[in-house]
C-alpha atoms as a PDB file:
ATOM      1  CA  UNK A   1      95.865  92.260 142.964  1.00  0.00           C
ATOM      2  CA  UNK A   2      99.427  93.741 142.700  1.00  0.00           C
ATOM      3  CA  UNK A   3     100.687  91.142 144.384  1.00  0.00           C
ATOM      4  CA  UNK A   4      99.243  88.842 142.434  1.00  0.00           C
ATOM      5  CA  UNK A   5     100.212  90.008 139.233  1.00  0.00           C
ATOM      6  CA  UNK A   6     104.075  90.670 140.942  1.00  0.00           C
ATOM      7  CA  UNK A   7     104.203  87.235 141.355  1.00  0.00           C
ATOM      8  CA  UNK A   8     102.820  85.937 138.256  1.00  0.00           C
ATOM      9  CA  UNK A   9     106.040  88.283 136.384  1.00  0.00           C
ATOM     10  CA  UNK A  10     108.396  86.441 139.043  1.00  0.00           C
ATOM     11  CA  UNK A  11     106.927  82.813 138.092  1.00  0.00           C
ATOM     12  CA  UNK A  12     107.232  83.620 134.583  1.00  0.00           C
ATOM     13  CA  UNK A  13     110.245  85.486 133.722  1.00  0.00           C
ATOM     14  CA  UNK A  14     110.984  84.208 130.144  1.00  0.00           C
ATOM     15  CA  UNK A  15     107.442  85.026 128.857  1.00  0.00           C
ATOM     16  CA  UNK A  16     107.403  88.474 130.579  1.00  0.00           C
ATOM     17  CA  UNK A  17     110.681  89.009 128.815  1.00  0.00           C
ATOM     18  CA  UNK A  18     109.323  88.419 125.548  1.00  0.00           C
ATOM     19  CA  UNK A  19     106.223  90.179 126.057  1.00  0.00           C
ATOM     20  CA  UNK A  20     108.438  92.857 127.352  1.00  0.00           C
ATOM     21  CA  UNK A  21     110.471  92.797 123.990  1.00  0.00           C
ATOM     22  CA  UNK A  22     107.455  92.675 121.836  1.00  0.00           C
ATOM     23  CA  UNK A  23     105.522  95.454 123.303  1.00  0.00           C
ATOM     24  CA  UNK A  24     108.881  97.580 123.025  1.00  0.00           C
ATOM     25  CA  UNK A  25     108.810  96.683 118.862  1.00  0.00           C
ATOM     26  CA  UNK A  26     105.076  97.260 118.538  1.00  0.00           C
ATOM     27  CA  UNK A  27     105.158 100.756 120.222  1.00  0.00           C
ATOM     28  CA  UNK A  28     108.823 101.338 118.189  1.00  0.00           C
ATOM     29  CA  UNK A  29     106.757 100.683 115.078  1.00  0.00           C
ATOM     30  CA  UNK A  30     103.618 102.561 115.580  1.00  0.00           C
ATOM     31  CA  UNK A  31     105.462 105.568 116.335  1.00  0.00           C
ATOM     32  CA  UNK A  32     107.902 104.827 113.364  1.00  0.00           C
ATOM     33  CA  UNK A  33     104.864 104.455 111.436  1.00  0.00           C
ATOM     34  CA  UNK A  34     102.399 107.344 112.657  1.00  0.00           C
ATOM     35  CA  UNK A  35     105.344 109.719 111.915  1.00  0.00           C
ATOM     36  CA  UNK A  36     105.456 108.432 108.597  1.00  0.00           C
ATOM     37  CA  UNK A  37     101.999 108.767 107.855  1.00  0.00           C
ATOM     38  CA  UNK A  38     101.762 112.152 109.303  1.00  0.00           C
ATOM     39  CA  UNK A  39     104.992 113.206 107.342  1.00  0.00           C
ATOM     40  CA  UNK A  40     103.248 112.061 104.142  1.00  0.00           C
ATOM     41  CA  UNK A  41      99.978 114.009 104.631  1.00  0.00           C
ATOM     42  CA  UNK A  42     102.063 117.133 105.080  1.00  0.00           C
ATOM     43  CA  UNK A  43     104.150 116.500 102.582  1.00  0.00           C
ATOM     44  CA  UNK A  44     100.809 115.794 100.640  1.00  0.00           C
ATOM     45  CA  UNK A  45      99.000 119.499 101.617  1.00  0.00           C
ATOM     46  CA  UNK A  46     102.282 121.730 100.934  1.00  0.00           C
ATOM     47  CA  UNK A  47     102.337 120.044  97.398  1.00  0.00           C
ATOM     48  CA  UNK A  48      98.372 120.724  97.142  1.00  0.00           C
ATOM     49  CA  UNK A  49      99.534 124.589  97.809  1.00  0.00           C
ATOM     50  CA  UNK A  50     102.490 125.145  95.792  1.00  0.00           C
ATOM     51  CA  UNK A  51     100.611 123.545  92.641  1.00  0.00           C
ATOM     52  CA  UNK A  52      97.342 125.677  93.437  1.00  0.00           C
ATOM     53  CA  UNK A  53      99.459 129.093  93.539  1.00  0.00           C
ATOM     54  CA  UNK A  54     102.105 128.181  90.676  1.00  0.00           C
ATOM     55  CA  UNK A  55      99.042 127.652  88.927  1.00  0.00           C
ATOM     56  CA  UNK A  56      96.828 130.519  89.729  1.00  0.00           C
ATOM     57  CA  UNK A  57      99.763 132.342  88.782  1.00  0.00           C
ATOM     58  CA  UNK A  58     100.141 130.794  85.282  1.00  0.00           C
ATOM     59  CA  UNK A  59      95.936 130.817  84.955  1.00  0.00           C
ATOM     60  CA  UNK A  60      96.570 135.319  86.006  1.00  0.00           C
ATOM     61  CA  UNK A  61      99.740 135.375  83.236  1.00  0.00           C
ATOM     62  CA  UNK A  62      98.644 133.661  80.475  1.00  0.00           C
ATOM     63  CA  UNK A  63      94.955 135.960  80.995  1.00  0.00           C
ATOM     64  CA  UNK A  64      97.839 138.898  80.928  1.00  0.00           C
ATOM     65  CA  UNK A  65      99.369 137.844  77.372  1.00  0.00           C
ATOM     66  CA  UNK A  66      96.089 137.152  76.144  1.00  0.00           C
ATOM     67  CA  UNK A  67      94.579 141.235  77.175  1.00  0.00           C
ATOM     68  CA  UNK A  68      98.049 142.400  76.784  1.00  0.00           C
ATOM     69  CA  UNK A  69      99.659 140.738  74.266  1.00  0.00           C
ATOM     70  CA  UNK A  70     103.416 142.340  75.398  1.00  0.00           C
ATOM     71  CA  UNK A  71     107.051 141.051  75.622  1.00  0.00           C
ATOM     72  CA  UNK A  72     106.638 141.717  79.432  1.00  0.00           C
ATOM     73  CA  UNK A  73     103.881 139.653  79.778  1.00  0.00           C
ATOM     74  CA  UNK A  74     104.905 136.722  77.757  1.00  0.00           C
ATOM     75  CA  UNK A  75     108.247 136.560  79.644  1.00  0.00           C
ATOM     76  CA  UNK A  76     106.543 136.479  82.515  1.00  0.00           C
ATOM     77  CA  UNK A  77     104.411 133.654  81.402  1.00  0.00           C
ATOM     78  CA  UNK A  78     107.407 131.743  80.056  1.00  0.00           C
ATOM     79  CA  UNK A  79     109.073 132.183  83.351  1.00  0.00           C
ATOM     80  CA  UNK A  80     105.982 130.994  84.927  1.00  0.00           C
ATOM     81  CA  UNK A  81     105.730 127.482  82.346  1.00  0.00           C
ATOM     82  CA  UNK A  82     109.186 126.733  83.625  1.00  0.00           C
ATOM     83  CA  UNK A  83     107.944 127.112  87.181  1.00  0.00           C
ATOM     84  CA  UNK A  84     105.400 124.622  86.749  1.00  0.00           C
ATOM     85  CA  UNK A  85     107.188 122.478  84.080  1.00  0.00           C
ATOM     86  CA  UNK A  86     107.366 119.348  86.680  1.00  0.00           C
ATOM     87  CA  UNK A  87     103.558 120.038  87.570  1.00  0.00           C
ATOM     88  CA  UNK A  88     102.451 120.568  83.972  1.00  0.00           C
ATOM     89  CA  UNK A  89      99.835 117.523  83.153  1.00  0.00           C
ATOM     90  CA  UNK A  90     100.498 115.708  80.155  1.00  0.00           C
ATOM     91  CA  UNK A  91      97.434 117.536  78.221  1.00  0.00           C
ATOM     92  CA  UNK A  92      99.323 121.323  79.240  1.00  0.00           C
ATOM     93  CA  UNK A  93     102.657 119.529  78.205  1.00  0.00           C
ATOM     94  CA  UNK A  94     101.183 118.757  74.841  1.00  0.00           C
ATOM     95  CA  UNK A  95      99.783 122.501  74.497  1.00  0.00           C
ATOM     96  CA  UNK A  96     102.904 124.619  75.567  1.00  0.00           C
ATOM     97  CA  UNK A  97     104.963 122.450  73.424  1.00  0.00           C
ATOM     98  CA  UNK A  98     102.628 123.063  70.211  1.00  0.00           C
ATOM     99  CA  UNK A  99     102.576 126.630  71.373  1.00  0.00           C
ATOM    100  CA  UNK A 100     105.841 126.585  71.064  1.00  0.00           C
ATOM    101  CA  UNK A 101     106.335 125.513  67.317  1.00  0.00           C
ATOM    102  CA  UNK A 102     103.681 127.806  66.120  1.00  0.00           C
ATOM    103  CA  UNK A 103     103.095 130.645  68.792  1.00  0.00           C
ATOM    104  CA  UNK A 104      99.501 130.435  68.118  1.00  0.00           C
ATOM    105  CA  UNK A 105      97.637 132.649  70.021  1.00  0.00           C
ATOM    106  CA  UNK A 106      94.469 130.577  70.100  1.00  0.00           C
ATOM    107  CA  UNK A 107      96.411 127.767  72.109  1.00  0.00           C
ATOM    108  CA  UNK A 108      96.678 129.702  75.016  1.00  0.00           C
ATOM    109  CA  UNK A 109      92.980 129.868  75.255  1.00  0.00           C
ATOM    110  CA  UNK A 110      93.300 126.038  75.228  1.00  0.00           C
ATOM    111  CA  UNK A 111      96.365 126.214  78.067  1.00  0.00           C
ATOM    112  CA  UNK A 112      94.185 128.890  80.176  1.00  0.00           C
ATOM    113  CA  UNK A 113      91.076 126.465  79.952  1.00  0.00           C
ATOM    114  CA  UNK A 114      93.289 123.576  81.150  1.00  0.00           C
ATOM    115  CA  UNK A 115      94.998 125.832  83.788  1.00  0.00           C
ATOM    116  CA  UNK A 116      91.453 126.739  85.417  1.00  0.00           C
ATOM    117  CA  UNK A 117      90.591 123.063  85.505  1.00  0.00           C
ATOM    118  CA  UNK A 118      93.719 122.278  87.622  1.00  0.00           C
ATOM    119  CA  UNK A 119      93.256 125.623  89.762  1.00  0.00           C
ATOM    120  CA  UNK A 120      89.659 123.656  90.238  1.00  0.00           C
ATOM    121  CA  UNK A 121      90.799 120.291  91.211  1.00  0.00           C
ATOM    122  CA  UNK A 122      93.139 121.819  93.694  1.00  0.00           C
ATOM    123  CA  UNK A 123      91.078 124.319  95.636  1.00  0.00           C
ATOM    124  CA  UNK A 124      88.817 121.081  96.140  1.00  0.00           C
ATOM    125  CA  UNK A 125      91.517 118.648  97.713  1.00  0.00           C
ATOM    126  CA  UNK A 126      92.658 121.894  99.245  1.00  0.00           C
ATOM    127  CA  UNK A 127      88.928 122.441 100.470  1.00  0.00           C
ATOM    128  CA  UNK A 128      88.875 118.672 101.369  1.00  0.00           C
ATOM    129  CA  UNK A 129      91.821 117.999 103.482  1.00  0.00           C
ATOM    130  CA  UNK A 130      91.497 121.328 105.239  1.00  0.00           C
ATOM    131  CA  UNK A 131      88.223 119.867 106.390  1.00  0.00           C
ATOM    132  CA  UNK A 132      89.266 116.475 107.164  1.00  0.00           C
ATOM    133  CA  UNK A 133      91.908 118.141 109.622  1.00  0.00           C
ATOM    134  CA  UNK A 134      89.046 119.032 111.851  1.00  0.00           C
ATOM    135  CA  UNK A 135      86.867 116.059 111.491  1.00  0.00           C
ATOM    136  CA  UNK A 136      87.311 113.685 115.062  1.00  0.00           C
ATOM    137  CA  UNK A 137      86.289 110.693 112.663  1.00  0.00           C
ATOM    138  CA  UNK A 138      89.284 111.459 110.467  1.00  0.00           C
ATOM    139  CA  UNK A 139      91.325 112.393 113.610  1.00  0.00           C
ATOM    140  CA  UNK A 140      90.557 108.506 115.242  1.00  0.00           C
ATOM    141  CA  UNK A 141      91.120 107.302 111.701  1.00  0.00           C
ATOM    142  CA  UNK A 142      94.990 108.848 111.903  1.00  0.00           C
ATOM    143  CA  UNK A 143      95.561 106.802 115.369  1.00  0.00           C
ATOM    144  CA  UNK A 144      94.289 103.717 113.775  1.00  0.00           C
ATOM    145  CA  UNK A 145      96.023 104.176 110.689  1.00  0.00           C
ATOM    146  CA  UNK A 146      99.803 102.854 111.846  1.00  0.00           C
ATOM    147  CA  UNK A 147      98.036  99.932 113.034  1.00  0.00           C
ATOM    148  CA  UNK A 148      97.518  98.243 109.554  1.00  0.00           C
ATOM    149  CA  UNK A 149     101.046  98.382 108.424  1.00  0.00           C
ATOM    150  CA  UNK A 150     102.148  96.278 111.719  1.00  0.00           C
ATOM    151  CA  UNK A 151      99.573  93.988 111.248  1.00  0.00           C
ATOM    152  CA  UNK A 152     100.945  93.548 107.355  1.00  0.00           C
ATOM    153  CA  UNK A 153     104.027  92.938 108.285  1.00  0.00           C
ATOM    154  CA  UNK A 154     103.008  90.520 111.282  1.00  0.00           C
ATOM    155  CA  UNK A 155     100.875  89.073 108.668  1.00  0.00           C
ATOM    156  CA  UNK A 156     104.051  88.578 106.012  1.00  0.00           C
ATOM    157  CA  UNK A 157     106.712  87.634 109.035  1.00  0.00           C
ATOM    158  CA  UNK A 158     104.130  84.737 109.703  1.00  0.00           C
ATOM    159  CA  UNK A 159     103.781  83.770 106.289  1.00  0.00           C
ATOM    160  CA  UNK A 160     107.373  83.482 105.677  1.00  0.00           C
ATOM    161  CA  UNK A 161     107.360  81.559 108.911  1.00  0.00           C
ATOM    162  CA  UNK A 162     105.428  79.403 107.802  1.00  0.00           C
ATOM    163  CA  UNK A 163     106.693  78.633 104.443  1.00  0.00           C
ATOM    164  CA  UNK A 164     109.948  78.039 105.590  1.00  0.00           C
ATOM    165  CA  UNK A 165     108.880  75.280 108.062  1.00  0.00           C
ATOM    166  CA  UNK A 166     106.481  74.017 105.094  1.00  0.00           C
ATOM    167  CA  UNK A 167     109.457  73.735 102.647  1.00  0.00           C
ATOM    168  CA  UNK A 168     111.955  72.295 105.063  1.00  0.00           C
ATOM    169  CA  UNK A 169     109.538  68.995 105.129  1.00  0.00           C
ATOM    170  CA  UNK A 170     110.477  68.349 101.235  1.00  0.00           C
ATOM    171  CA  UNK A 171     112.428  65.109 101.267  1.00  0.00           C
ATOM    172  CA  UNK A 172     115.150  66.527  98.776  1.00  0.00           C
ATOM    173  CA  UNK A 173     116.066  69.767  97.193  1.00  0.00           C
ATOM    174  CA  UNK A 174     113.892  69.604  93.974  1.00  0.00           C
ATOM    175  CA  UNK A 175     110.691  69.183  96.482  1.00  0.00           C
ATOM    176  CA  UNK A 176     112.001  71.608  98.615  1.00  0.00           C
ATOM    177  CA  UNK A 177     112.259  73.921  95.683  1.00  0.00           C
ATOM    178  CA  UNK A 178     108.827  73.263  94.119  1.00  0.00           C
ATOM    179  CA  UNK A 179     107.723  73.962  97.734  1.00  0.00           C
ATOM    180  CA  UNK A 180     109.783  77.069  97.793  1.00  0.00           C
ATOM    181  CA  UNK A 181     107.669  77.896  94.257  1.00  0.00           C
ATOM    182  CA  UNK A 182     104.311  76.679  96.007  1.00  0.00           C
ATOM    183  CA  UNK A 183     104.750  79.406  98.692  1.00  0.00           C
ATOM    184  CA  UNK A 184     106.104  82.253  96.610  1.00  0.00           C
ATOM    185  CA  UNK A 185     102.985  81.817  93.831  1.00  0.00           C
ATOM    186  CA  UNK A 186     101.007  81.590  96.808  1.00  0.00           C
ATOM    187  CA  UNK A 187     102.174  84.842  98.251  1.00  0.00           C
ATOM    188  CA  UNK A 188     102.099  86.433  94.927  1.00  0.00           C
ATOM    189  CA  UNK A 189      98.774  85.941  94.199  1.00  0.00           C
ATOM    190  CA  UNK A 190      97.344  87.290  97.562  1.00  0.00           C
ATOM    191  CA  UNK A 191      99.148  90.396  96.476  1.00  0.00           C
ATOM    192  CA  UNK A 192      97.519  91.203  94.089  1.00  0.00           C
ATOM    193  CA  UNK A 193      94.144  90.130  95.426  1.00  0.00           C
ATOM    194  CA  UNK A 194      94.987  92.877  97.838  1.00  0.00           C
ATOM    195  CA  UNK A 195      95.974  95.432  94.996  1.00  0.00           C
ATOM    196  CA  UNK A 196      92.353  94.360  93.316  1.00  0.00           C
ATOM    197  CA  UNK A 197      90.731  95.201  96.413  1.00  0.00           C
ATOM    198  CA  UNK A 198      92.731  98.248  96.837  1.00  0.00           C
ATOM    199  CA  UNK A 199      91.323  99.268  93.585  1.00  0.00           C
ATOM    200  CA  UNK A 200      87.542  98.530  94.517  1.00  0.00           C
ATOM    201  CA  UNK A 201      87.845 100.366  97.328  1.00  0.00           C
ATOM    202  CA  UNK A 202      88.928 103.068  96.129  1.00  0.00           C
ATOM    203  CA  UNK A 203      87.204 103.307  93.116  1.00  0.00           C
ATOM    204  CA  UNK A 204      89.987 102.959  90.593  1.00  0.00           C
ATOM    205  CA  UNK A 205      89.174  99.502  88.329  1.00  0.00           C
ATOM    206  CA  UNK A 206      88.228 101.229  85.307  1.00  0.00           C
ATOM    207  CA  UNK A 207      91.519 103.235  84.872  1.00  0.00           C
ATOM    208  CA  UNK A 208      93.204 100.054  84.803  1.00  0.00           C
ATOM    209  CA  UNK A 209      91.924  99.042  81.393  1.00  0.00           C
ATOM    210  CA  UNK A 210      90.607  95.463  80.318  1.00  0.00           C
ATOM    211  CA  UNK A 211      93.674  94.044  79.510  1.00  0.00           C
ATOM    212  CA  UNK A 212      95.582  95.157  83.346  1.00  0.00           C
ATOM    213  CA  UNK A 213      92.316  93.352  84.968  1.00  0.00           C
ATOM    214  CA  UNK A 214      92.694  90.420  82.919  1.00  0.00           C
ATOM    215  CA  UNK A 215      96.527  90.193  83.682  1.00  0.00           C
ATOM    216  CA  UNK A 216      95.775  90.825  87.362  1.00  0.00           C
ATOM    217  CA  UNK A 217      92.854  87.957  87.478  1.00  0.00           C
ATOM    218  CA  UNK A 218      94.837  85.544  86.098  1.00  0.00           C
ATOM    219  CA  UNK A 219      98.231  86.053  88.395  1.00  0.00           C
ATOM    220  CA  UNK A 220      95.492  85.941  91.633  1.00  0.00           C
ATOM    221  CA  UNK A 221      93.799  82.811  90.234  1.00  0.00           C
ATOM    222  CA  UNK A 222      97.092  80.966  88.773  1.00  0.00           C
ATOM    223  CA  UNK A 223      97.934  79.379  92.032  1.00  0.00           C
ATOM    224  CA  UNK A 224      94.304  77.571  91.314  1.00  0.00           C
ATOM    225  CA  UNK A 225      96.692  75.474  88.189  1.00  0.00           C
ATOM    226  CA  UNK A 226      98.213  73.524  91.412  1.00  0.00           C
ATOM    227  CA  UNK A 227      95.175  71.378  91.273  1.00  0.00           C
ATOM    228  CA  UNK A 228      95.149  70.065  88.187  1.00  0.00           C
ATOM    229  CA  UNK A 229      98.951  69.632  87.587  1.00  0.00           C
ATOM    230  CA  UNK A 230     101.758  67.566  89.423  1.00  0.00           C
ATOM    231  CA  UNK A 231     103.558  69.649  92.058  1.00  0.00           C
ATOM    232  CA  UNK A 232     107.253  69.198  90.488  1.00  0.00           C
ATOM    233  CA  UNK A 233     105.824  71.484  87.424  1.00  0.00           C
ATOM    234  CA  UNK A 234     104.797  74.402  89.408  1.00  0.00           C
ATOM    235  CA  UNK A 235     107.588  76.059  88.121  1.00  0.00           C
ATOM    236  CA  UNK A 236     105.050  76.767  85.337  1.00  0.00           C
ATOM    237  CA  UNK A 237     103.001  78.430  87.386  1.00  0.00           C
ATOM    238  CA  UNK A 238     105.993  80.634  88.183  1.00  0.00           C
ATOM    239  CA  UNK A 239     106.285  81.450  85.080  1.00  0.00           C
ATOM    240  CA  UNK A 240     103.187  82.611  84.398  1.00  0.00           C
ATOM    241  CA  UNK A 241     102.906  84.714  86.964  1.00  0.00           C
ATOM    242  CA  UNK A 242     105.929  86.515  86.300  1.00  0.00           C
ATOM    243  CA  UNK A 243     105.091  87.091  82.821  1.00  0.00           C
ATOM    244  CA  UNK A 244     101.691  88.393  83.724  1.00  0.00           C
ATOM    245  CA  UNK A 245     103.937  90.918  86.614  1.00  0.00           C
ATOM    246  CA  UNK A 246     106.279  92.147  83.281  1.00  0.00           C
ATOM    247  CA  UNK A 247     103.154  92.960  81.087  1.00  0.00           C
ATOM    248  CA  UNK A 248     101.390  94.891  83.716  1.00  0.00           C
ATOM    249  CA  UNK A 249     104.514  96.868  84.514  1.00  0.00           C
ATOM    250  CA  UNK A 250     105.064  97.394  80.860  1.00  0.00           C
ATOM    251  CA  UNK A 251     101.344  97.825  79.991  1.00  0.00           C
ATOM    252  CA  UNK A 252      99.813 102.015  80.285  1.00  0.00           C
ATOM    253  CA  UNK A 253      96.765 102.734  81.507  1.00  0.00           C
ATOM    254  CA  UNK A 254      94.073 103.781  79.349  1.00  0.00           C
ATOM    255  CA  UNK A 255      94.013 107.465  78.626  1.00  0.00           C
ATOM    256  CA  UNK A 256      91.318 109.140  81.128  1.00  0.00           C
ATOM    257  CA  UNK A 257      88.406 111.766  79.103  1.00  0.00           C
ATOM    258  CA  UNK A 258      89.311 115.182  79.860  1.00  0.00           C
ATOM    259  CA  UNK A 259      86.309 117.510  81.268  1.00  0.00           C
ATOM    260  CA  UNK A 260      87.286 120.929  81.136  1.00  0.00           C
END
């Protein structure tokens, strides 16, 4: 059997080579890319903590000025408020900042309320990743995980393969450049067929709004146009789409309902 496979490698140097070179990259980018990943989800849980104990500091303090009502205690809370400024939500932004123009004291109950519900959310990603760490199922899910970047971008190297070869058979450089536009449309729209997907998945297509589904319909399906109109006025298409990419960046998402 060794043997056999020994002289297969010696009959077929240039092959082994690049099978060589390409299981080098592959293992180069899984490790690249499981370091990443596990980088992130730390990264992710030491965030979790800091925001649950700035805030179950700020939920204790602002309980203190409310019982207390004394200079200590509301400098402690205001040093506490610009602990968590870049944490705040945009709802405790709204409330410190009115507390601030009127000091009323019936705000803070507001503040405290919104506080707890944050302390909340926490403890259960907290509660959640802690016990995802132990899971085996979430365990084989980290090994697989690096795999789906390489195969996106063996997927993308492909497609820009591809496209190049398919725009180098335009006979001049208009065609070449309405092929060029053909490609990138194409590309474009199975982005965002993966973003849409993305979003089903993970259950996050009503906090787009109407208006961000619409846009992102019509950019997937705008490639469709190429079938009813003359290839040298895809540039139209183009256009479109990139109109459609400037109103979604510009557009906000609906405001969520807050449950306290």
């Amino acid at each position: 059997m060794w043997a056999e496979i020994a002289a297969f490698l010696k009959a077929n140097s240039t092959e082994t080579l690049i099978i060589s070179i390409v299981g080098t990259i592959l293992v180069w980018m899984y490790k690249q890319f499981k370091n990443m990943i596990d980088h992130e989800e730390q990264e992710k849980l030491k965030i979790i903590q800091l925001k649950q104990g700035l805030f179950t500091k700020l939920e204790l303090s602002i309980a203190s000025v409310l019982h207390l009502n004394s200079p200590e205690s509301k400098q402690q809370m205001y040093a506490l408020l610009g602990e968590c400024g870049s944490h705040l939500t945009n709802m405790q932004r709204t409330v410190v900042r009115d507390y601030y123009k009127n000091f009323d004291p019936s705000l803070l109950y507001s503040l405290q309320a919104l506080t707890v519900n944050e302390v909340d959310k926490l403890s259960k990603q907290l509660d959640k990743v802690t016990e995802e760490s132990g899971d085996w199922l979430n365990y084989i899910k980290r090994l697989n995980a690096p795999i789906w970047p390489i195969i996106l971008f063996a997927t993308i190297t492909m497609y820009v393969l591809f496209a190049g070869a398919y725009v180098m058979q335009g006979d001049n450089w208009w065609i070449k450049f309405n092929y060029f536009l053909c490609s990138f449309t194409i590309f474009i729209s199975a982005t965002f067929a993966a973003i849409a997907i993305y979003l089903f998945l993970n259950h996050e297509m009503l906090s787009q709004g109407t208006k961000r589904w619409v846009a992102i319909s019509l950019a997937t399906l705008s490639p469709l146009l190429f079938l009813f109109m003359h290839l040298n006025l895809y540039i139209i298409v183009t256009i479109i789409q990139l109109a459609l990419i400037a109103f979604i960046a510009r557009s906000k998402r609906p405001l969520g309902i807050i449950r306290l």
